[in-house]
N, C-alpha and C. Protein backbone atom coordinates (compact mmCIF):
# COMPACT_ATOMS: atom_id res chain seq x y z
N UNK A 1 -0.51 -116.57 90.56
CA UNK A 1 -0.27 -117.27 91.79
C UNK A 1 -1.53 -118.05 92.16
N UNK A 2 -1.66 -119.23 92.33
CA UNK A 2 -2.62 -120.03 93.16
C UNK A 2 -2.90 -119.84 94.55
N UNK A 3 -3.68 -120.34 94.56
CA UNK A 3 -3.92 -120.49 96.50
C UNK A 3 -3.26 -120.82 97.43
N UNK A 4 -2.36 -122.08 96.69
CA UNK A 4 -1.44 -122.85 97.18
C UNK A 4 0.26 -122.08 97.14
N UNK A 5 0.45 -120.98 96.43
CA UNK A 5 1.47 -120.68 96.49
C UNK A 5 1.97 -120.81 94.71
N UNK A 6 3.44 -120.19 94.77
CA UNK A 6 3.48 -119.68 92.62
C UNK A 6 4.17 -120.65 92.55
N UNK A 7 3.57 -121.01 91.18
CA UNK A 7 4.10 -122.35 90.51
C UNK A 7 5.08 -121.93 89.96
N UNK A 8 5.72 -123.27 89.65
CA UNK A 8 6.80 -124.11 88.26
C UNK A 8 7.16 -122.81 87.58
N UNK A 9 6.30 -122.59 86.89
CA UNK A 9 6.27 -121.63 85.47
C UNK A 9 6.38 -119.95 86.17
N UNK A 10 6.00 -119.63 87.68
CA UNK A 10 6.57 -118.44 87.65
C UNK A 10 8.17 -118.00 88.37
N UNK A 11 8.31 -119.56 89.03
CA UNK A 11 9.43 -119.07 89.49
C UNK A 11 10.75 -119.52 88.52
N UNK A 12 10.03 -119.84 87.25
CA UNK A 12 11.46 -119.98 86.21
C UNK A 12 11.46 -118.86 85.65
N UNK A 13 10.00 -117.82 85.07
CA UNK A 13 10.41 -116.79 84.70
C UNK A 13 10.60 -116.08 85.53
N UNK A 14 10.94 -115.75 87.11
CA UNK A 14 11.22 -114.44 88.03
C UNK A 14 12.88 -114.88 87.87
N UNK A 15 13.54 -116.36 88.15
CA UNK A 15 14.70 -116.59 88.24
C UNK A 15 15.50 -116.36 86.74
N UNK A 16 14.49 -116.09 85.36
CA UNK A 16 15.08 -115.97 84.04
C UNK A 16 15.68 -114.14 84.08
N UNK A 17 14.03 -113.63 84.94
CA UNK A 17 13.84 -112.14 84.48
C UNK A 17 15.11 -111.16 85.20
N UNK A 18 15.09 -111.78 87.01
CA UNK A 18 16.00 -111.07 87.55
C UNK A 18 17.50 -111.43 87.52
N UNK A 19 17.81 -112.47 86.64
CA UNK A 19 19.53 -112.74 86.70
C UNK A 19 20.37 -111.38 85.84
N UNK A 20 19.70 -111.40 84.53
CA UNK A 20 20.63 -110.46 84.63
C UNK A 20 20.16 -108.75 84.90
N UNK A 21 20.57 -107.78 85.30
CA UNK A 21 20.32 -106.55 86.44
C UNK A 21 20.83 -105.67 85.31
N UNK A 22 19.38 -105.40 84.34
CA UNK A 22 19.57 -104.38 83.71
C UNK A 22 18.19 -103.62 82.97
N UNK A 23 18.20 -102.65 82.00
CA UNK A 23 17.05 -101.63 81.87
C UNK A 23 16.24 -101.27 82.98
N UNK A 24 15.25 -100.65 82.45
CA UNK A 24 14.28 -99.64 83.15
C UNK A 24 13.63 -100.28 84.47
N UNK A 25 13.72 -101.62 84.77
CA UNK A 25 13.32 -101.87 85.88
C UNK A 25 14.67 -102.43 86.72
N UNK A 26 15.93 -102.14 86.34
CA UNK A 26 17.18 -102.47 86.91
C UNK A 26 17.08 -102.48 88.55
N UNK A 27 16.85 -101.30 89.13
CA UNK A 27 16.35 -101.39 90.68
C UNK A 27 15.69 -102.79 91.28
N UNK A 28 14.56 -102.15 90.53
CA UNK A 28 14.17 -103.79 91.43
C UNK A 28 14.87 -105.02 91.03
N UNK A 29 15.03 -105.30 89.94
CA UNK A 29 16.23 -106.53 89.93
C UNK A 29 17.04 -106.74 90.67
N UNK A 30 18.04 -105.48 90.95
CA UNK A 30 19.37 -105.88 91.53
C UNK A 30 18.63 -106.35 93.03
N UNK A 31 17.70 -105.46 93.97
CA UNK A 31 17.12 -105.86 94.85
C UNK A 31 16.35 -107.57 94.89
N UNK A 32 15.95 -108.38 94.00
CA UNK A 32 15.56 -109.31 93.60
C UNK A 32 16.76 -110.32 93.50
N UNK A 33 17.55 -109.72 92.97
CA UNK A 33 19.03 -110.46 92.36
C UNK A 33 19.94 -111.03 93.85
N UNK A 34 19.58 -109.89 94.44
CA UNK A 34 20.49 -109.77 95.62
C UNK A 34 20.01 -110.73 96.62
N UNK A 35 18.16 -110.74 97.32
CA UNK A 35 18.21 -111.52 97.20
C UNK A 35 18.04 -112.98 97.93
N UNK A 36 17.55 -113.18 96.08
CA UNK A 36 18.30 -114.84 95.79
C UNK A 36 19.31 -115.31 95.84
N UNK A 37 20.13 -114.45 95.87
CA UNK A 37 21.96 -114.73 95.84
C UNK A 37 22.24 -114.95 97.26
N UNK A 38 21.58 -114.31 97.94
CA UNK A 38 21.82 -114.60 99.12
C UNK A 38 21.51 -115.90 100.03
N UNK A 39 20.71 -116.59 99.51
CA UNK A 39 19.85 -117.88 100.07
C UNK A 39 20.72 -118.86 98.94
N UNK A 40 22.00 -118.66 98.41
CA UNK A 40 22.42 -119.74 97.57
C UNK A 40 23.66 -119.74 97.81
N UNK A 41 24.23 -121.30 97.72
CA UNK A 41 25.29 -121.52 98.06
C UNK A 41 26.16 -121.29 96.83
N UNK A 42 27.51 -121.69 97.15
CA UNK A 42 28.50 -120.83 95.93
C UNK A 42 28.36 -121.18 94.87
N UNK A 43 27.91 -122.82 94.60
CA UNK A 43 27.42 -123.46 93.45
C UNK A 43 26.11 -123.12 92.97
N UNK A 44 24.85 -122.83 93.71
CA UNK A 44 24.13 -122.31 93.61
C UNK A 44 24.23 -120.61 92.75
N UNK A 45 24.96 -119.47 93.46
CA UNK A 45 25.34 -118.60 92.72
C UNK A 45 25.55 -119.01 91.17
N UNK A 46 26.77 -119.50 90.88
CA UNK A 46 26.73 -119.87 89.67
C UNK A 46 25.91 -120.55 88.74
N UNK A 47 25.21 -121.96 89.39
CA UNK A 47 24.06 -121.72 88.99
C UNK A 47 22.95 -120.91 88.28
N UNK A 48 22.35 -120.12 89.21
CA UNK A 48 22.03 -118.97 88.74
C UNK A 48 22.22 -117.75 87.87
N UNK A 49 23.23 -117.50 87.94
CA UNK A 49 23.96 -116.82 87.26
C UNK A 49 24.43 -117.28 85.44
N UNK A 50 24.18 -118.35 85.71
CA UNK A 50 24.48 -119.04 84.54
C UNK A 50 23.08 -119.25 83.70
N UNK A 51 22.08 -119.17 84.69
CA UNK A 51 20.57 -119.94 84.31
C UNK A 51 20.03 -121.00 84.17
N UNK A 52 21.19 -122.51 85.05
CA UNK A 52 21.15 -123.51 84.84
C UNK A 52 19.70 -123.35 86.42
N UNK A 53 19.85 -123.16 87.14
CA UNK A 53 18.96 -122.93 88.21
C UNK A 53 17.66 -122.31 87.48
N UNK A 54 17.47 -121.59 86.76
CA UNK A 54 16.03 -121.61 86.01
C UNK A 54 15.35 -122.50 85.11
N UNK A 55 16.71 -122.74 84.33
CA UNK A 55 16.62 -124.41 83.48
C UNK A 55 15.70 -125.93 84.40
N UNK A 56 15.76 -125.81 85.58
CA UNK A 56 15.88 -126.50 86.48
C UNK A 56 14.34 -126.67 86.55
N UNK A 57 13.72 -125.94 86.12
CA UNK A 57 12.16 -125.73 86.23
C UNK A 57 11.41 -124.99 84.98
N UNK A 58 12.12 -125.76 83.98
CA UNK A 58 11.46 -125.73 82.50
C UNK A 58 9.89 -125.82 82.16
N UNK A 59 9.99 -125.24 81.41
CA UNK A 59 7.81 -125.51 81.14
C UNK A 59 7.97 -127.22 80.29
N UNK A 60 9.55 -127.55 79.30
CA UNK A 60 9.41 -128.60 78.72
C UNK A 60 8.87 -129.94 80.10
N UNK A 61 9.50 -129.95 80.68
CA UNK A 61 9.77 -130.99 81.71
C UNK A 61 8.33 -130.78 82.46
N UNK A 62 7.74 -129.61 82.76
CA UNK A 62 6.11 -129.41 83.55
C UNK A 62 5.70 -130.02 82.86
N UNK A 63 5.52 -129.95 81.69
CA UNK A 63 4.80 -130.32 80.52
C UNK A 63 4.50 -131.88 80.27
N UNK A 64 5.54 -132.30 80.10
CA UNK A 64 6.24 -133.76 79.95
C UNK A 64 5.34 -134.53 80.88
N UNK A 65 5.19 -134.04 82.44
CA UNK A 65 5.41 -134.92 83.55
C UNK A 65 3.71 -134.33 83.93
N UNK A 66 3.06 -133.18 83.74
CA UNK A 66 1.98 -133.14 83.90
C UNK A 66 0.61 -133.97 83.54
N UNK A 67 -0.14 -134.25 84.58
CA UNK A 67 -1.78 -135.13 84.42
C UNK A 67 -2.33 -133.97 83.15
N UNK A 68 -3.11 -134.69 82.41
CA UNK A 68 -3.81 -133.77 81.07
C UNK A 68 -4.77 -133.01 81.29
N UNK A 69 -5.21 -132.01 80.92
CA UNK A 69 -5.74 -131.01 80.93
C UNK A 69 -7.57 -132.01 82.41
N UNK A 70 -7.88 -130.97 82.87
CA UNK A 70 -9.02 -131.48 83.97
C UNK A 70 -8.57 -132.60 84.44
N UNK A 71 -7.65 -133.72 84.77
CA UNK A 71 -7.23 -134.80 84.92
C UNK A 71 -8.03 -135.86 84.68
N UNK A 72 -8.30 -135.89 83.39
CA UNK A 72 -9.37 -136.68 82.73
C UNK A 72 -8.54 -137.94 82.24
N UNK A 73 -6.81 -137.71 82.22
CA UNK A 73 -6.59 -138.81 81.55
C UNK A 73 -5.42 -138.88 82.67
N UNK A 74 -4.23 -139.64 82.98
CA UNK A 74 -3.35 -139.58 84.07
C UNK A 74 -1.68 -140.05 83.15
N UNK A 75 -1.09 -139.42 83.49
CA UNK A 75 0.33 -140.26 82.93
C UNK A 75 0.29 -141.58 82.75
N UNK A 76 1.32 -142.15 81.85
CA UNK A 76 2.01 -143.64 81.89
C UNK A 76 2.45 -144.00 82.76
N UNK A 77 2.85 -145.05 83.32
CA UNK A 77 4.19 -145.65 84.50
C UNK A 77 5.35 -145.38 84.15
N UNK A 78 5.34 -145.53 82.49
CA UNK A 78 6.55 -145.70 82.81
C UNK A 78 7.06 -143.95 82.65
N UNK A 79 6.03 -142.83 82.50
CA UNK A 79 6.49 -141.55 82.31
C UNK A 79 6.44 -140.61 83.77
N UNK A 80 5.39 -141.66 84.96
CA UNK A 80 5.72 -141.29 86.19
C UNK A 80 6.93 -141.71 86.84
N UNK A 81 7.73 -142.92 86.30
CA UNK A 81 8.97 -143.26 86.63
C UNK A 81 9.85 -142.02 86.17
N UNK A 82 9.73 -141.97 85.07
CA UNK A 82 10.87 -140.35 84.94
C UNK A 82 10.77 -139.21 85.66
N UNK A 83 9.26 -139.01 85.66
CA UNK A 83 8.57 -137.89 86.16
C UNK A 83 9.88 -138.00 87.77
N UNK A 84 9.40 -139.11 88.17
CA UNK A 84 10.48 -139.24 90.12
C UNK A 84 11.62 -139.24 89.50
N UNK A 85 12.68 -139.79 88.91
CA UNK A 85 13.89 -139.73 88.87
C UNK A 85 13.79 -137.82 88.40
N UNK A 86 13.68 -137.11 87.56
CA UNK A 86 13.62 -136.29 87.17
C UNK A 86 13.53 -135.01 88.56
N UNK A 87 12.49 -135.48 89.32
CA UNK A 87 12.39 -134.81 90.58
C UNK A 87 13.47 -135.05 91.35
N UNK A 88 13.82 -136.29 91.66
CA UNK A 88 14.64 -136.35 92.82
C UNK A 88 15.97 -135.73 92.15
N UNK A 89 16.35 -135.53 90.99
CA UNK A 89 17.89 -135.13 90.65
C UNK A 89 17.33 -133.44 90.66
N UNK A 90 16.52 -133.15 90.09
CA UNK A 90 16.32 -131.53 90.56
C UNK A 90 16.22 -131.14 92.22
N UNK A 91 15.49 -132.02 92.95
CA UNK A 91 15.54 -131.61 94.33
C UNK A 91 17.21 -131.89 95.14
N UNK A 92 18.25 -132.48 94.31
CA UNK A 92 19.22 -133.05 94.57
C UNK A 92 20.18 -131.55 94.26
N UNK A 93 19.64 -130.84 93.43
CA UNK A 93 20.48 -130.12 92.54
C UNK A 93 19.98 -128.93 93.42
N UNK A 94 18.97 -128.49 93.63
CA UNK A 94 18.56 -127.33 94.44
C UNK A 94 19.21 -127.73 96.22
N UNK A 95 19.21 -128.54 96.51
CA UNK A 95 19.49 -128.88 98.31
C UNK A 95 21.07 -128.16 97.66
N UNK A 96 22.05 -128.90 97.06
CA UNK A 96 23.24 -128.34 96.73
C UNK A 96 23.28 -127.16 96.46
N UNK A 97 22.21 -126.30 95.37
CA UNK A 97 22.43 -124.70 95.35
C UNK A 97 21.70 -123.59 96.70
N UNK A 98 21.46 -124.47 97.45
CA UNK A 98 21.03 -123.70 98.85
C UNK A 98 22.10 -124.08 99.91
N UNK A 99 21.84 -122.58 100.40
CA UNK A 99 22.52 -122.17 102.10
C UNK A 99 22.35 -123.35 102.78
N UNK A 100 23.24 -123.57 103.35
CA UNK A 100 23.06 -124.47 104.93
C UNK A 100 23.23 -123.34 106.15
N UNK A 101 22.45 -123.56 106.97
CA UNK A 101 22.67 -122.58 107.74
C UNK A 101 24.57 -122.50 108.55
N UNK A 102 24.60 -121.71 108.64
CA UNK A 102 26.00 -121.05 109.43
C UNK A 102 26.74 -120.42 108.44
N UNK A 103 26.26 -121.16 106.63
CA UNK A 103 27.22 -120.46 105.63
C UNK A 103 27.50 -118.97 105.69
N UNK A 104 28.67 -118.69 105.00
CA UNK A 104 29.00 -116.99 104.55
C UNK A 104 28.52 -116.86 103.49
N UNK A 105 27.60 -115.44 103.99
CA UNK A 105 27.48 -115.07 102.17
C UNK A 105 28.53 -115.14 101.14
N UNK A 106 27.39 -115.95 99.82
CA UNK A 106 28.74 -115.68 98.69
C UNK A 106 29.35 -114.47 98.25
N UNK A 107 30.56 -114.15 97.99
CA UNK A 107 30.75 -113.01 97.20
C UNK A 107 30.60 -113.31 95.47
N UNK A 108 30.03 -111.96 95.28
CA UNK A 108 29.83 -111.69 93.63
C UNK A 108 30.85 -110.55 93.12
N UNK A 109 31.26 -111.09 92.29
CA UNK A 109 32.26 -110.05 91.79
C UNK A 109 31.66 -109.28 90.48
């Protein structure tokens, strides 16, 4: 975790580790599982559940769109142009897998 709060890369592996709710640390998962499920809308659920919502925050795509090591060198234009389209359809895709407030929790079967 940074100073600033956990990056990219840990909240794809917490959203990889706790989807599915099983072995020796099963407890805390389902508690983890539960939740995230709860702060997501029905599309969102599935989402998740599916792992398209962890997909969503790939190390390929950090990678891709990241300044180079000490920021000694800076992206292309035309790879900060993807870099924004790339963002705005993930921030497009997460507003849709989140609660609006007044929603009902989803059910999980």
């Amino acid at each position: 975790m940074s100073e600033r709060g956990w990056s990219g890369g840990f909240w794809e592996f917490l959203l990889q580790k706790v989807r599915p709710v099983n072995g020796s640390d099963s407890s805390l998962k389902a508690a983890l599982n539960a939740g995230i499920i709860r702060q997501l809308s029905t599309a969102g659920v599935t989402g998740f559940q599916s792992g398209e919502l962890a997909r969503l925050l790939n190390a390929e795509a950090r990678e891709r769109f990241r300044n180079p090591a000490a920021h000694t060198r800076y992206v292309g234009l035309e790879t900060a142009r993807e870099c924004k389209l790339y963002v705005e359809n993930v921030l497009e895709k997460l507003v849709e897998y989140t609660r609006s407030d007044g929603q009902a929790d989803p059910t999980v079967h």
